[in-house]
C-alpha atoms as a PDB file:
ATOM      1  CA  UNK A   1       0.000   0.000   0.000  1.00  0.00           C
ATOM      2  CA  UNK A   2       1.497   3.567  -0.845  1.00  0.00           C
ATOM      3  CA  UNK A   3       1.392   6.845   1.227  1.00  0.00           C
ATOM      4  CA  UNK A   4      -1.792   8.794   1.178  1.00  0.00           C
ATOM      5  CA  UNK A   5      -0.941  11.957  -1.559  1.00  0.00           C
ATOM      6  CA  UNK A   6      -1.414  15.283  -0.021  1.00  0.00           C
ATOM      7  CA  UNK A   7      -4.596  15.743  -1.351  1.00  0.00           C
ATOM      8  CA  UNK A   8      -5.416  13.040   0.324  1.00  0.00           C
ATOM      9  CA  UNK A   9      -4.480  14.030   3.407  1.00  0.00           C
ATOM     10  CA  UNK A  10      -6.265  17.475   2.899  1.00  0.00           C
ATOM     11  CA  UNK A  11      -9.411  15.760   1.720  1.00  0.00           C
ATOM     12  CA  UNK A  12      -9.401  13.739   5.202  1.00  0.00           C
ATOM     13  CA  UNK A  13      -8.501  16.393   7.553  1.00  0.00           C
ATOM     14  CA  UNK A  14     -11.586  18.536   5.454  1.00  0.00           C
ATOM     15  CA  UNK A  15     -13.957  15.910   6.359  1.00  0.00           C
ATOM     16  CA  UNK A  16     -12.739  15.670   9.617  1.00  0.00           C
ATOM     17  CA  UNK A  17     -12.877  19.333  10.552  1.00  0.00           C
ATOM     18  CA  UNK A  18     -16.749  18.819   8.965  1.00  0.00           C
ATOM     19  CA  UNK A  19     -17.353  16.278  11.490  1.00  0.00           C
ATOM     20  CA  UNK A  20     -16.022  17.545  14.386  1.00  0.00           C
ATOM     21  CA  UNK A  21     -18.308  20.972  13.584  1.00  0.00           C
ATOM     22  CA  UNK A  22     -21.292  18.731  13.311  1.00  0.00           C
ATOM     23  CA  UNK A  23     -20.397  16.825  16.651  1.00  0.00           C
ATOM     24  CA  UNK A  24     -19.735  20.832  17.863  1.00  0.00           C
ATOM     25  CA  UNK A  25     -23.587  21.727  17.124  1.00  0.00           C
ATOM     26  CA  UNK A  26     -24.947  18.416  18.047  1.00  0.00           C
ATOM     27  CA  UNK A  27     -23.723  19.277  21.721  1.00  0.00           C
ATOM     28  CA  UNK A  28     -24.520  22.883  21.728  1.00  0.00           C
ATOM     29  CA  UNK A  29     -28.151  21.659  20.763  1.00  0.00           C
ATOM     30  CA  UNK A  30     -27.951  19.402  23.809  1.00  0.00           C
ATOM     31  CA  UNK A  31     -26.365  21.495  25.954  1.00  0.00           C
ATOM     32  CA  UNK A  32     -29.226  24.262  25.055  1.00  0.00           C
ATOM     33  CA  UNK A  33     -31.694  21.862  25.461  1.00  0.00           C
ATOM     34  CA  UNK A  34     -30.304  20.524  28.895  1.00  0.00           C
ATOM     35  CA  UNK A  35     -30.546  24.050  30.127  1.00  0.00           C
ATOM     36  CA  UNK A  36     -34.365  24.200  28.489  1.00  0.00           C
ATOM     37  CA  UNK A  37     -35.092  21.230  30.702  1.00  0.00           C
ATOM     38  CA  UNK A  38     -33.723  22.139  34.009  1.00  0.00           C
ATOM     39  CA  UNK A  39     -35.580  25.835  33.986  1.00  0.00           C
ATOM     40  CA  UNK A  40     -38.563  24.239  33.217  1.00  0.00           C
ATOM     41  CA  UNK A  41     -37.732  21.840  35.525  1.00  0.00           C
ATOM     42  CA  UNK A  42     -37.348  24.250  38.286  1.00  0.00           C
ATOM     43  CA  UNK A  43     -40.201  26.288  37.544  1.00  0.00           C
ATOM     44  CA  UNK A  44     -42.547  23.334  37.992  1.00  0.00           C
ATOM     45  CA  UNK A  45     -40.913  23.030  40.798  1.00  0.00           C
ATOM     46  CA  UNK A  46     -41.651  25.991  42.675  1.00  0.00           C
ATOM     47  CA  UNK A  47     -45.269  26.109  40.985  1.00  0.00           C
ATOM     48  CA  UNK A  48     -46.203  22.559  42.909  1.00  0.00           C
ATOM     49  CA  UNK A  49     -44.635  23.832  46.155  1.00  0.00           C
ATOM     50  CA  UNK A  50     -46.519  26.854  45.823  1.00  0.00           C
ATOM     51  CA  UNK A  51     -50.200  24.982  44.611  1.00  0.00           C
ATOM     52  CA  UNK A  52     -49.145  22.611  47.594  1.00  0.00           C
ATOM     53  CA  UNK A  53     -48.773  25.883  50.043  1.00  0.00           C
ATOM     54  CA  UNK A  54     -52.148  26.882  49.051  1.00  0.00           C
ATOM     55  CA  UNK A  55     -53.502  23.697  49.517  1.00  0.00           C
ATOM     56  CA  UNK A  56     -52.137  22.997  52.891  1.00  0.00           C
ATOM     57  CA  UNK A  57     -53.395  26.780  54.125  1.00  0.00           C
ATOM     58  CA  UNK A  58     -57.159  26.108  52.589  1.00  0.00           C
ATOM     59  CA  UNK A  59     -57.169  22.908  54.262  1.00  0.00           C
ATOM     60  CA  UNK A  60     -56.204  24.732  57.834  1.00  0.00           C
ATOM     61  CA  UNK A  61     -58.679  27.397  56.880  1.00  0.00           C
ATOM     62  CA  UNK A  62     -61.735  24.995  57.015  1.00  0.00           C
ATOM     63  CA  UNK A  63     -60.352  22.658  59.508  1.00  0.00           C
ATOM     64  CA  UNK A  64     -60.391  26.022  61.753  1.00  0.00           C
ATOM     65  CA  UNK A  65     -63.558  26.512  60.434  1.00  0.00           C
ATOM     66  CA  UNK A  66     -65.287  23.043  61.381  1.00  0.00           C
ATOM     67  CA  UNK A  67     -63.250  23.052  64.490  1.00  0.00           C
ATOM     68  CA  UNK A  68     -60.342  21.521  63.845  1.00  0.00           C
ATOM     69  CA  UNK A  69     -58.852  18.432  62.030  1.00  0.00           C
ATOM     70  CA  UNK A  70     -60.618  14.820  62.781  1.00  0.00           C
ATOM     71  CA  UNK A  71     -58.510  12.586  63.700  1.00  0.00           C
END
């Protein structure tokens, strides 16, 4: 087998420096969409603590109400 001519060479490091860009965006999608995930993430977060807050003070509202909580 004979040495790879320059062009050769050129035409593999080309298509390597194409797939390392893709690879490049491919991650920068991810990493964008990792980010996406965890704000939503926390932002359903503090909505549930909050809908459980309100919960938890309506139910003490009408247990004072009725007179307290049945055991």
């Amino acid at each position: 087998m004979t040495e790879p001519t320059l062009r050769q060479w050129k035409r593999r490091a080309l298509a390597a420096e194409e797939e390392l860009a893709t690879i490049q965006k491919l991650r920068a999608f991810d990493t964008t969409r990792e980010m996406d995930m965890a704000r939503e993430n926390a932002t359903l977060r503090v909505a549930l603590r909050e809908v459980q807050d309100a919960s938890n003070w309506a139910y003490g509202a009408i247990a004072d109400k009725l007179g307290g909580v049945p055991t």
